[in-house]
PDB file of N, CA and C in Angstrom:
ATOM      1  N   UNK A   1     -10.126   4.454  25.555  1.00  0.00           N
ATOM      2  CA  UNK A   1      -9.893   3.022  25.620  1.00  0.00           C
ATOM      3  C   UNK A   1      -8.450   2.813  26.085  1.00  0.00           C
ATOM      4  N   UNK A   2      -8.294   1.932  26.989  1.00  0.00           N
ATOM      5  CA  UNK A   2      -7.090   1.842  27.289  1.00  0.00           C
ATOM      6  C   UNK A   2      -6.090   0.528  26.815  1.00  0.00           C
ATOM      7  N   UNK A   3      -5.157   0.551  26.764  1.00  0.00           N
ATOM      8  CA  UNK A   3      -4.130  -0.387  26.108  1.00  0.00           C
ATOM      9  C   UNK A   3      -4.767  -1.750  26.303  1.00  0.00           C
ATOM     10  N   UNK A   4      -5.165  -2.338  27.400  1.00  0.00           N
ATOM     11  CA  UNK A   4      -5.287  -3.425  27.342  1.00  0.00           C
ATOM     12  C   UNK A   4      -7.269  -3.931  26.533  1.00  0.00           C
ATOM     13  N   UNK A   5      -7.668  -2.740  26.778  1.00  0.00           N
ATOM     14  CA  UNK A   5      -9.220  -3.183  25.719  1.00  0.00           C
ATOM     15  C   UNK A   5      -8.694  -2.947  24.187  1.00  0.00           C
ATOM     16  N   UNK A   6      -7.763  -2.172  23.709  1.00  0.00           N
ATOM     17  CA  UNK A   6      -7.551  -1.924  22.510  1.00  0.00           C
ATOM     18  C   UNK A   6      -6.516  -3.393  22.209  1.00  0.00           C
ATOM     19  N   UNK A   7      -5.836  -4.295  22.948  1.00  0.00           N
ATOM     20  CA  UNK A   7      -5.557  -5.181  22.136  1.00  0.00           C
ATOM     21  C   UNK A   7      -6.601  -6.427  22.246  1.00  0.00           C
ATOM     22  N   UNK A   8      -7.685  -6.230  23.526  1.00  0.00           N
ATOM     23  CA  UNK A   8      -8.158  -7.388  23.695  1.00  0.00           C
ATOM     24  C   UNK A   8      -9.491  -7.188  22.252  1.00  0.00           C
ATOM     25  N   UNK A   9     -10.025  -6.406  21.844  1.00  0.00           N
ATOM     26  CA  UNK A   9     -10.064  -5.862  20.141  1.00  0.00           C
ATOM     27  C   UNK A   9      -9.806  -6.591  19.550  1.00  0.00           C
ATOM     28  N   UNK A  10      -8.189  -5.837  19.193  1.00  0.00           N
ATOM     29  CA  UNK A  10      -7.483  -6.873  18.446  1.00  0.00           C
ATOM     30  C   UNK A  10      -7.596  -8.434  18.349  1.00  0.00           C
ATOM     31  N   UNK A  11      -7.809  -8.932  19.462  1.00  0.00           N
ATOM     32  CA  UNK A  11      -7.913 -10.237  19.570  1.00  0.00           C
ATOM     33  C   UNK A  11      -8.608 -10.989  19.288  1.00  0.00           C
ATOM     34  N   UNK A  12      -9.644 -10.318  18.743  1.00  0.00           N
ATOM     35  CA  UNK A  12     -11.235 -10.734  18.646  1.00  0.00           C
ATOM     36  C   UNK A  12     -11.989 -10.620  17.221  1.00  0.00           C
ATOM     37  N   UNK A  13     -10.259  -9.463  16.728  1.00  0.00           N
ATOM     38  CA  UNK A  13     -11.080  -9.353  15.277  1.00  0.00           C
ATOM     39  C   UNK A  13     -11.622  -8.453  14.826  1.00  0.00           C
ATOM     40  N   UNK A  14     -11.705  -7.305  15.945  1.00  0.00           N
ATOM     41  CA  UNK A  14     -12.423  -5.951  15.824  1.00  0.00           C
ATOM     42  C   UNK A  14     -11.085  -5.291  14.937  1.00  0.00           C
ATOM     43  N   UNK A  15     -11.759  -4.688  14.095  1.00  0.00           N
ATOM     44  CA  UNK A  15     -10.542  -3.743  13.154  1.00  0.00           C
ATOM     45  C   UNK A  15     -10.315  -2.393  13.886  1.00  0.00           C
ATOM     46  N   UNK A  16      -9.812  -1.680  13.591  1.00  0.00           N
ATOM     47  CA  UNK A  16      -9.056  -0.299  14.738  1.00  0.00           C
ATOM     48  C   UNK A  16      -8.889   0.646  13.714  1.00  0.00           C
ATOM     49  N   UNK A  17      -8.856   1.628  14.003  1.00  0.00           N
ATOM     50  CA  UNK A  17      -9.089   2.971  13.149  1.00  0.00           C
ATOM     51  C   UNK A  17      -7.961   3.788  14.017  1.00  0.00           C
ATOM     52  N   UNK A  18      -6.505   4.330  13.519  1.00  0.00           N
ATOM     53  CA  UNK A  18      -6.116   4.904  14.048  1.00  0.00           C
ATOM     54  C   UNK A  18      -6.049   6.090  13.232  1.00  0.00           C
ATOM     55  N   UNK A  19      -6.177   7.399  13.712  1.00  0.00           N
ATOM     56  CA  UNK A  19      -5.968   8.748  12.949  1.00  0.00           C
ATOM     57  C   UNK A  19      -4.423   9.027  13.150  1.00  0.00           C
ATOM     58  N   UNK A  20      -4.166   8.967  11.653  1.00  0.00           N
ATOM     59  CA  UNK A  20      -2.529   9.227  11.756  1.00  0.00           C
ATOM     60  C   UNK A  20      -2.467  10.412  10.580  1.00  0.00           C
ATOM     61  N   UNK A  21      -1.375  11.457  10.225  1.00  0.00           N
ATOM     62  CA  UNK A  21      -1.084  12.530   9.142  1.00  0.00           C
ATOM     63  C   UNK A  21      -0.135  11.375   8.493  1.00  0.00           C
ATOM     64  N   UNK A  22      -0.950  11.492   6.885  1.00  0.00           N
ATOM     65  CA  UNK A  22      -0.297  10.980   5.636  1.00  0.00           C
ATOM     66  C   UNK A  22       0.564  11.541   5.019  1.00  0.00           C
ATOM     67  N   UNK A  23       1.531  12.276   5.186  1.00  0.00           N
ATOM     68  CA  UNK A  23       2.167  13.454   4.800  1.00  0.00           C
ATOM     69  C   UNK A  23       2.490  13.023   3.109  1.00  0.00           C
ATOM     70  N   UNK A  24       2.159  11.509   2.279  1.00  0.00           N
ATOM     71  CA  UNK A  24       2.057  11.267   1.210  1.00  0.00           C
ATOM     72  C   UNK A  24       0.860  10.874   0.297  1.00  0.00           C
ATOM     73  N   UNK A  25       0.017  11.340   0.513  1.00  0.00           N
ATOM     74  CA  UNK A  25      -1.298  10.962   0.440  1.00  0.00           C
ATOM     75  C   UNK A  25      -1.787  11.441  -1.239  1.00  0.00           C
ATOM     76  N   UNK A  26      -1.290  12.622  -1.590  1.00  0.00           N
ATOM     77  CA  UNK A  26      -1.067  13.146  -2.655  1.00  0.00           C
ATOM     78  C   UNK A  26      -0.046  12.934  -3.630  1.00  0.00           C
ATOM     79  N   UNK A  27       0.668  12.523  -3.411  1.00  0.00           N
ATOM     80  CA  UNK A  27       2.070  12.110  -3.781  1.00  0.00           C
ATOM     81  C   UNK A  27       1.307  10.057  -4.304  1.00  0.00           C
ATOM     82  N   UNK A  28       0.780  10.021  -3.376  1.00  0.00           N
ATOM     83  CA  UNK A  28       0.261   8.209  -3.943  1.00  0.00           C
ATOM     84  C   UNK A  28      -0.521   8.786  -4.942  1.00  0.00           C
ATOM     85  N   UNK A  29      -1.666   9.239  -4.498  1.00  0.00           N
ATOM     86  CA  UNK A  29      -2.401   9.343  -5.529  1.00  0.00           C
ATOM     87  C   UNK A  29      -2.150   9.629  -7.113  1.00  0.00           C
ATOM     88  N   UNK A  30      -1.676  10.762  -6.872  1.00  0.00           N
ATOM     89  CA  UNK A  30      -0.894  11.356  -7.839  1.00  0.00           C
ATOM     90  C   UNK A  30      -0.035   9.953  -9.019  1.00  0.00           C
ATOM     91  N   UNK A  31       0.395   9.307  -8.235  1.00  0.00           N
ATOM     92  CA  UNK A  31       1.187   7.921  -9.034  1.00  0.00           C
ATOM     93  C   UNK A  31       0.336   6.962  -9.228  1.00  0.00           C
ATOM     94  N   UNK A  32      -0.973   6.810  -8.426  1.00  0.00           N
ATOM     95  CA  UNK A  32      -1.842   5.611  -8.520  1.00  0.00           C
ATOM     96  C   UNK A  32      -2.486   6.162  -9.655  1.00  0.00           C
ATOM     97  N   UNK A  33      -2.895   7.376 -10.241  1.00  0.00           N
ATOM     98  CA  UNK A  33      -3.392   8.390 -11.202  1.00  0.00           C
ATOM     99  C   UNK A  33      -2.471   7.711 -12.540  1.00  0.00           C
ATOM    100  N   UNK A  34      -1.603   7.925 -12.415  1.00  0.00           N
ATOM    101  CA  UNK A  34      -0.692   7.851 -13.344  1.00  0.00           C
ATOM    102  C   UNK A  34      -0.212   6.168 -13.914  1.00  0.00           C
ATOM    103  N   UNK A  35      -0.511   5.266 -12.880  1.00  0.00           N
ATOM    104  CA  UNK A  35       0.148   3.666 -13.088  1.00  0.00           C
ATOM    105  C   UNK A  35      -1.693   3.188 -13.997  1.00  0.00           C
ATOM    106  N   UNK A  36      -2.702   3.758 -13.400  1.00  0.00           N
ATOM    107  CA  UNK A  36      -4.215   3.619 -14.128  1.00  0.00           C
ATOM    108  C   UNK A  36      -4.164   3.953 -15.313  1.00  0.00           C
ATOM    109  N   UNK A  37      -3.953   5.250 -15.603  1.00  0.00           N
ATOM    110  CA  UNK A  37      -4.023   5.417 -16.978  1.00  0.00           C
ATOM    111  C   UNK A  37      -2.526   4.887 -17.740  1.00  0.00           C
ATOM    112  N   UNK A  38      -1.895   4.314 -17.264  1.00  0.00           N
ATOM    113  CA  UNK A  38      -0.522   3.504 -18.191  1.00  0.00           C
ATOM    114  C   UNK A  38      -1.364   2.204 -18.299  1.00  0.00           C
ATOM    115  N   UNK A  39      -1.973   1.698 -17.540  1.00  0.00           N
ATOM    116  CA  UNK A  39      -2.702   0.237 -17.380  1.00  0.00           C
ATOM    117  C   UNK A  39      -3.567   0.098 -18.678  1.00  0.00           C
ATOM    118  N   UNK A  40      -4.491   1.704 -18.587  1.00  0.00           N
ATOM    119  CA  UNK A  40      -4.974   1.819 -19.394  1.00  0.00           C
ATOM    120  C   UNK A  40      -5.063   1.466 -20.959  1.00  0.00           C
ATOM    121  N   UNK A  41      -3.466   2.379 -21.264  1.00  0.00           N
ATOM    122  CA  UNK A  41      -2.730   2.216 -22.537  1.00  0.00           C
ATOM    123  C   UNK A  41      -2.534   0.837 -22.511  1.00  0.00           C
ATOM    124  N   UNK A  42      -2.523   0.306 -21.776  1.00  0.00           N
ATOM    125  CA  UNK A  42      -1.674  -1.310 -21.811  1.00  0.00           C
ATOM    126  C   UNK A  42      -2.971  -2.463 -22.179  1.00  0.00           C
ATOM    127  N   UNK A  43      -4.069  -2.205 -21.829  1.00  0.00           N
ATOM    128  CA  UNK A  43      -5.256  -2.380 -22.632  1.00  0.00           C
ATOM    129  C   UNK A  43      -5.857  -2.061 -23.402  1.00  0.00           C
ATOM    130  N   UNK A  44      -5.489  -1.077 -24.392  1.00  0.00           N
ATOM    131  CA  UNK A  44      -5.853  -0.276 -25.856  1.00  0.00           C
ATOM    132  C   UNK A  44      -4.858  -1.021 -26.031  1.00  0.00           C
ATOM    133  N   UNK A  45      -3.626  -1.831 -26.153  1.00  0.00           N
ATOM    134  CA  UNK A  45      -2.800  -2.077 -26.836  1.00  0.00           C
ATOM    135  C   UNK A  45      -3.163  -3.538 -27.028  1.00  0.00           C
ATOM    136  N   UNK A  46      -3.667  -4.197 -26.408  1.00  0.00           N
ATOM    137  CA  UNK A  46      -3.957  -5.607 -26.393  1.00  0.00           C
ATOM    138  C   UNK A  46      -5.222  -5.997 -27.265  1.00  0.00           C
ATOM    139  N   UNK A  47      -5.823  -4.936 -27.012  1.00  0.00           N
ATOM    140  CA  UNK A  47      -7.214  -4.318 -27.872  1.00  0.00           C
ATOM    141  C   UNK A  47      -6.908  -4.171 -29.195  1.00  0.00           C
ATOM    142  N   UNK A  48      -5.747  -3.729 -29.495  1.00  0.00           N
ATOM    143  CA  UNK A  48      -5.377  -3.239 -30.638  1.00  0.00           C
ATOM    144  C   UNK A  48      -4.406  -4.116 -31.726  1.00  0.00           C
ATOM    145  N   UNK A  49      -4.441  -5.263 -30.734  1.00  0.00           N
ATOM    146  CA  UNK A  49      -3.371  -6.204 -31.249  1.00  0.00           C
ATOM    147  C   UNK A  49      -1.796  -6.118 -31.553  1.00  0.00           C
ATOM    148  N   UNK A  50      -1.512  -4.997 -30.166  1.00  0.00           N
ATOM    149  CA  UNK A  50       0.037  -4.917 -30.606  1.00  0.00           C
ATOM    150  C   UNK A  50       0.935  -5.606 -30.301  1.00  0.00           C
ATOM    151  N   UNK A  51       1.919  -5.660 -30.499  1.00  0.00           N
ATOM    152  CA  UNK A  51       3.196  -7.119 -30.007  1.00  0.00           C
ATOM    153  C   UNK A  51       3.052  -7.272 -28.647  1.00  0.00           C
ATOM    154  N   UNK A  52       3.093  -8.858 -28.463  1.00  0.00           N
ATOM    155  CA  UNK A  52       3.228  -8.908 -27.346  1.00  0.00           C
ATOM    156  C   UNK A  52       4.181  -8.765 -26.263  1.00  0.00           C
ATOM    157  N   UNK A  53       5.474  -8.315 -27.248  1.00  0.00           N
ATOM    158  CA  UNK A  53       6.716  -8.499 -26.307  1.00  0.00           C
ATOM    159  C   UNK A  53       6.406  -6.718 -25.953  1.00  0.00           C
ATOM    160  N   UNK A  54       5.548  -5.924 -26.653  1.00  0.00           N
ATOM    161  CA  UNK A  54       5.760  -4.346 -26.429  1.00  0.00           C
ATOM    162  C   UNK A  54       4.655  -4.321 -24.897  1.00  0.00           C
ATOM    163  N   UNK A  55       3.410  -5.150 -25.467  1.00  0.00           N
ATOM    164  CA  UNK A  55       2.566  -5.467 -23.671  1.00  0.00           C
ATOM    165  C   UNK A  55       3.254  -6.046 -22.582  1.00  0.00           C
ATOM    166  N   UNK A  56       3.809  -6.905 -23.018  1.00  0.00           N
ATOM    167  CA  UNK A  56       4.926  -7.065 -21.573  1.00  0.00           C
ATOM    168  C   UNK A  56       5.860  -5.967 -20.892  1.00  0.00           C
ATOM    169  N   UNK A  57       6.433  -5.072 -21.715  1.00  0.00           N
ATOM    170  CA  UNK A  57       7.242  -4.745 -21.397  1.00  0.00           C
ATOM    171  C   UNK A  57       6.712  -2.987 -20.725  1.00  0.00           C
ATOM    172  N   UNK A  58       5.558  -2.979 -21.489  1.00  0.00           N
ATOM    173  CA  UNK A  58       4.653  -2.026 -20.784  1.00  0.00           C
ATOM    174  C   UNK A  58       3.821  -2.456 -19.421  1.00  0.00           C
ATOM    175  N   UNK A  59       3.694  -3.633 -19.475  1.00  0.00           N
ATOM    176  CA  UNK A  59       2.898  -4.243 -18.014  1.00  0.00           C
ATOM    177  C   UNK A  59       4.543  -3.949 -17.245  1.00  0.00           C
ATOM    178  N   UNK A  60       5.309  -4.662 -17.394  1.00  0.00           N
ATOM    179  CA  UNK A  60       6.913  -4.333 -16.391  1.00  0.00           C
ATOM    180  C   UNK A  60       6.942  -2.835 -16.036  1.00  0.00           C
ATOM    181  N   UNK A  61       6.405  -2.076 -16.772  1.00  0.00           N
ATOM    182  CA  UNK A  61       6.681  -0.779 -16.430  1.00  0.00           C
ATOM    183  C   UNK A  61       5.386  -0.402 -15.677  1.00  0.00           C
ATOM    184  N   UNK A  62       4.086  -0.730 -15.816  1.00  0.00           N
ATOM    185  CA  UNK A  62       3.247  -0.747 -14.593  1.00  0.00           C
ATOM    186  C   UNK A  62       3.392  -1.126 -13.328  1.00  0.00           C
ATOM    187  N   UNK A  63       3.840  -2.422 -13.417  1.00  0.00           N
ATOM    188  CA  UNK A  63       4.106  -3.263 -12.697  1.00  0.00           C
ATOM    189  C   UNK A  63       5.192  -1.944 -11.396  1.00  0.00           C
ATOM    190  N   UNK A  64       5.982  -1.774 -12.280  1.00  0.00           N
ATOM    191  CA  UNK A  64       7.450  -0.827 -11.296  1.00  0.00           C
ATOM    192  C   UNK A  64       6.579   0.113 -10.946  1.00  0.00           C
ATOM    193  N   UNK A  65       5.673   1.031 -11.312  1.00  0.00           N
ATOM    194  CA  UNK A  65       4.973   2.061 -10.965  1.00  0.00           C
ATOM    195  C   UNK A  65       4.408   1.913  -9.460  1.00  0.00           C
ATOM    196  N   UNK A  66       3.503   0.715  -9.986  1.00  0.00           N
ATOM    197  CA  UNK A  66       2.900   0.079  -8.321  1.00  0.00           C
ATOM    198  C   UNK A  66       4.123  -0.285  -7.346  1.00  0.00           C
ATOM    199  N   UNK A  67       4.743  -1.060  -7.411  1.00  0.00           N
ATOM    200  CA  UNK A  67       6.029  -1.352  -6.580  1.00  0.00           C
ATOM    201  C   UNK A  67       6.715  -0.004  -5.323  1.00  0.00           C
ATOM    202  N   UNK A  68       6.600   0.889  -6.447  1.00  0.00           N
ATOM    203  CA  UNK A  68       7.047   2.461  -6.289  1.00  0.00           C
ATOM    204  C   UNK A  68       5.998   3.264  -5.747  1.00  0.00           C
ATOM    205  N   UNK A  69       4.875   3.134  -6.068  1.00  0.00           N
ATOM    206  CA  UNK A  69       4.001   3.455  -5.196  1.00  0.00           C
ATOM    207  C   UNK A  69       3.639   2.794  -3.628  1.00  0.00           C
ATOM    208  N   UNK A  70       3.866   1.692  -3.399  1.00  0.00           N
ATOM    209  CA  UNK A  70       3.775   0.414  -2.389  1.00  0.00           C
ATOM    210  C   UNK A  70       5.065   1.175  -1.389  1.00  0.00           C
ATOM    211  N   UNK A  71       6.106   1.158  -1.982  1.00  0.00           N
ATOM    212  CA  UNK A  71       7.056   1.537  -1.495  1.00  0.00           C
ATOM    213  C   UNK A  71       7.039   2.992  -0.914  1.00  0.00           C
ATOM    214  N   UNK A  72       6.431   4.167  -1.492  1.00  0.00           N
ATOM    215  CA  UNK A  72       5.936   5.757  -0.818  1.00  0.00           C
ATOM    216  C   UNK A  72       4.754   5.430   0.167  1.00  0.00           C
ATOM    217  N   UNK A  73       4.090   4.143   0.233  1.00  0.00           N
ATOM    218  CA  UNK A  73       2.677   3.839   1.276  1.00  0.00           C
ATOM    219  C   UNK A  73       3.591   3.066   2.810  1.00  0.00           C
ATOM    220  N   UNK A  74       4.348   2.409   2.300  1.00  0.00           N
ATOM    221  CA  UNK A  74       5.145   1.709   3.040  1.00  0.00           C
ATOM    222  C   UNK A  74       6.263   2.624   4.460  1.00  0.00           C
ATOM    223  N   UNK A  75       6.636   3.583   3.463  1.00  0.00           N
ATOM    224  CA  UNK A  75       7.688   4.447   3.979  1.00  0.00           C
ATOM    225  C   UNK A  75       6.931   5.350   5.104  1.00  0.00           C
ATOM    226  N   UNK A  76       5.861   6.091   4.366  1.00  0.00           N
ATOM    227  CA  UNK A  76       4.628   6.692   5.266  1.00  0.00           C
ATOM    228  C   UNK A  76       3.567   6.226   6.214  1.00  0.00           C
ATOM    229  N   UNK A  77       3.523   5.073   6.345  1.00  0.00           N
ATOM    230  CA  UNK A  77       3.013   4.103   7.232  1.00  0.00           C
ATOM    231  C   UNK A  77       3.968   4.223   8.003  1.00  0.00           C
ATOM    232  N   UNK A  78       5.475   3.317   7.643  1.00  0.00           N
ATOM    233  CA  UNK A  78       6.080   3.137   9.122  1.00  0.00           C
ATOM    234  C   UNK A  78       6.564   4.634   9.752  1.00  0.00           C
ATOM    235  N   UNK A  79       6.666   5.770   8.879  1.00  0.00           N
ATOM    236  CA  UNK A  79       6.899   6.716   9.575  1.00  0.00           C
ATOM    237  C   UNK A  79       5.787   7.395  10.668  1.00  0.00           C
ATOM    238  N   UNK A  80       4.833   7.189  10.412  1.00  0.00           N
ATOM    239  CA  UNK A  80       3.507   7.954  10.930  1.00  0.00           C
ATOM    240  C   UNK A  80       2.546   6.872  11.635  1.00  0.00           C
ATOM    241  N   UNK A  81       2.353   5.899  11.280  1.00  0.00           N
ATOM    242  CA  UNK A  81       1.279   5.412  11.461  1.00  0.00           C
ATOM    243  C   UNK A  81       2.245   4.351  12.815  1.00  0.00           C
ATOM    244  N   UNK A  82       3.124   3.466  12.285  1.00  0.00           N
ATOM    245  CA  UNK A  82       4.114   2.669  13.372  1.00  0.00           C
ATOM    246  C   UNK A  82       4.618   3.544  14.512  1.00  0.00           C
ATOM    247  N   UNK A  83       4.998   4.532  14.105  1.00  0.00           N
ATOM    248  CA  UNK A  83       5.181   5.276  15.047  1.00  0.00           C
ATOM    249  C   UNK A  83       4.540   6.114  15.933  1.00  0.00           C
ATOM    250  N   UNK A  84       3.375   5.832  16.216  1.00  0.00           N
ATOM    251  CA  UNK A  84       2.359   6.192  16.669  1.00  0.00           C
ATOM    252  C   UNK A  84       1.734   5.058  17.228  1.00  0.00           C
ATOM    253  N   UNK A  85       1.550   4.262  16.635  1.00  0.00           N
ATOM    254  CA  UNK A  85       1.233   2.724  17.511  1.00  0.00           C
ATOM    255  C   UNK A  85       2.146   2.186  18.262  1.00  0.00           C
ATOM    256  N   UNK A  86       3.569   2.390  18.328  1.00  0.00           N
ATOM    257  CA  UNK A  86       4.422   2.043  19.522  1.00  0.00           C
ATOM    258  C   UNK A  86       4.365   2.740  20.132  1.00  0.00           C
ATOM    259  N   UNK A  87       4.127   3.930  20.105  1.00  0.00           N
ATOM    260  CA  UNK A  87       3.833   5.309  21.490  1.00  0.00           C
ATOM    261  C   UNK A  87       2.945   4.652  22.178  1.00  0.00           C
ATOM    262  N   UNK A  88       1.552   4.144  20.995  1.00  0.00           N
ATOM    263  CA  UNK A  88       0.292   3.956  22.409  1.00  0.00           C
ATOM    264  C   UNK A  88       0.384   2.295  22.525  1.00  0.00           C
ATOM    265  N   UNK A  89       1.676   1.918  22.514  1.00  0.00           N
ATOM    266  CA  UNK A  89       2.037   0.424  22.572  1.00  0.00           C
ATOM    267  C   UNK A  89       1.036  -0.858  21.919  1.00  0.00           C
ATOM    268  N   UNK A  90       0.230  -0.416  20.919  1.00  0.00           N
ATOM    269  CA  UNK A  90      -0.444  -1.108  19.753  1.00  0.00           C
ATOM    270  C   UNK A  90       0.332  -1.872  19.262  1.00  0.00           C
ATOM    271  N   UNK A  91       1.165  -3.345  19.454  1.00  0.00           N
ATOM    272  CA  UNK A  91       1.623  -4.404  18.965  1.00  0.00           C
ATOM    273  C   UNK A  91       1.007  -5.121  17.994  1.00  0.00           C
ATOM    274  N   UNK A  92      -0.236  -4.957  17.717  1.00  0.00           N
ATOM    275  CA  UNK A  92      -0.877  -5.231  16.728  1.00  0.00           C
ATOM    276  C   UNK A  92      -0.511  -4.605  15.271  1.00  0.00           C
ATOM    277  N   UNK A  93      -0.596  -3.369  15.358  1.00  0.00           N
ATOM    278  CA  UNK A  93       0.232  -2.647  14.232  1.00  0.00           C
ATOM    279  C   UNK A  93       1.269  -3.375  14.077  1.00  0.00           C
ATOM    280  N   UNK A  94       2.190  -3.706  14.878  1.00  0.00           N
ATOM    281  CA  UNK A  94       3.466  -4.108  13.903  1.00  0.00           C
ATOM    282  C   UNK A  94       2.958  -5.804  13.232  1.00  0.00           C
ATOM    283  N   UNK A  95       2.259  -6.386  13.840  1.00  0.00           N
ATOM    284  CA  UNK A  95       2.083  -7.959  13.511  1.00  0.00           C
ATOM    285  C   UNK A  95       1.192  -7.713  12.035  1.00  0.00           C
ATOM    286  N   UNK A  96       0.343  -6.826  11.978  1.00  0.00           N
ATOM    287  CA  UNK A  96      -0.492  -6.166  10.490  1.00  0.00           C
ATOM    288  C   UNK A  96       0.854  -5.569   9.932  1.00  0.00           C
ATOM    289  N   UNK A  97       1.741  -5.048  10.066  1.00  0.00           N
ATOM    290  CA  UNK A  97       2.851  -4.424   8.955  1.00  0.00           C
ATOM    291  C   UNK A  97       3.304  -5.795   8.242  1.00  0.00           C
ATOM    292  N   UNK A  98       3.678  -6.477   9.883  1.00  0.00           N
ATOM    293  CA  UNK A  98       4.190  -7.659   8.860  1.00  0.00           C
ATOM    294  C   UNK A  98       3.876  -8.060   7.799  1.00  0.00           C
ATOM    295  N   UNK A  99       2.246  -8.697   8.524  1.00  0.00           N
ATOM    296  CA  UNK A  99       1.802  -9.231   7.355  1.00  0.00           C
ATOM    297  C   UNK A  99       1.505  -8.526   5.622  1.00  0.00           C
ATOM    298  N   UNK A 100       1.716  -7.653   5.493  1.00  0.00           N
ATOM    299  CA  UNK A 100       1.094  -6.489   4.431  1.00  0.00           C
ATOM    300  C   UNK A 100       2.638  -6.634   4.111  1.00  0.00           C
ATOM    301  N   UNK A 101       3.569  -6.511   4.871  1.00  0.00           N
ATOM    302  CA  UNK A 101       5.309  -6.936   4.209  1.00  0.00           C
ATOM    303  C   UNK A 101       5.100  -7.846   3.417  1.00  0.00           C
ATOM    304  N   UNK A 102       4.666  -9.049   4.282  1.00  0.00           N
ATOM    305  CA  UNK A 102       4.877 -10.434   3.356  1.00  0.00           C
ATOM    306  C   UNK A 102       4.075 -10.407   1.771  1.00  0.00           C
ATOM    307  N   UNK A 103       2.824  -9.840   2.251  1.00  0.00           N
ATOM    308  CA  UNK A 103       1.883  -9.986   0.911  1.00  0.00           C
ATOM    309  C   UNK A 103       2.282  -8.781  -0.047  1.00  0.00           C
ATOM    310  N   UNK A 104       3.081  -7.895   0.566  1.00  0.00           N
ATOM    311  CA  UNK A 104       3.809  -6.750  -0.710  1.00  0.00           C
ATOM    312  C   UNK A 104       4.657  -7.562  -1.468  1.00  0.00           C
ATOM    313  N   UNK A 105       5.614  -8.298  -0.851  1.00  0.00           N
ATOM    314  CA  UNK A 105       7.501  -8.714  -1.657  1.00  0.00           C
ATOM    315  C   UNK A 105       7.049 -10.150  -1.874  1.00  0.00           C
ATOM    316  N   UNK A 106       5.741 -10.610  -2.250  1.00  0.00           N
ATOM    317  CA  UNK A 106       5.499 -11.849  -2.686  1.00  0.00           C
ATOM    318  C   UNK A 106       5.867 -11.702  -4.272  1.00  0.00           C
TER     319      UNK A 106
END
């Protein structure tokens, strides 16, 4: 497919599949593993009727987990995946980063 059918695609709404190396793929997981079962605890605790200032302050610490995870998806995207869509001049990729920017730091 050449540049100009792959954005006229884009244009239309067709979603795009690019094969890119996640070189963090394990490394997310691994933390998405870990922010689930804290979530977890954080619902045995609500379950359990414990203070609420101790569920807050355990959701804040979920909360940073995901952030921190967002942030290792973020880093590995624009390294691999952006950079690979400006090679095959995919402008679409960057207008989708954006948007996934905006709806991350909301």
């Amino acid at each position: 497919m050449d540049k100009q059918e792959h954005e006229a695609l884009h244009m239309v709404g067709v979603p795009h599949e690019h094969k890119h190396s996640h070189t963090q793929t394990k490394a997310v997981l691994n933390r998405l593993s870990r922010a689930i079962g804290h979530l977890e605890s954080v619902r045995q605790m609500v379950e359990d009727g414990r203070d609420c200032s101790e569920v807050l302050i355990q959701l804040a610490a979920v909360r940073a987990a995901l952030t921190s995870t967002g942030k290792v998806i973020l880093k590995d995207h624009i390294e691999h995946c952006i950079v690979d869509a400006v090679e095959e001049g995919d402008t679409q990729a960057i207008l989708d980063l954006e948007k996934a920017i905006d709806q991350f730091i909301k």
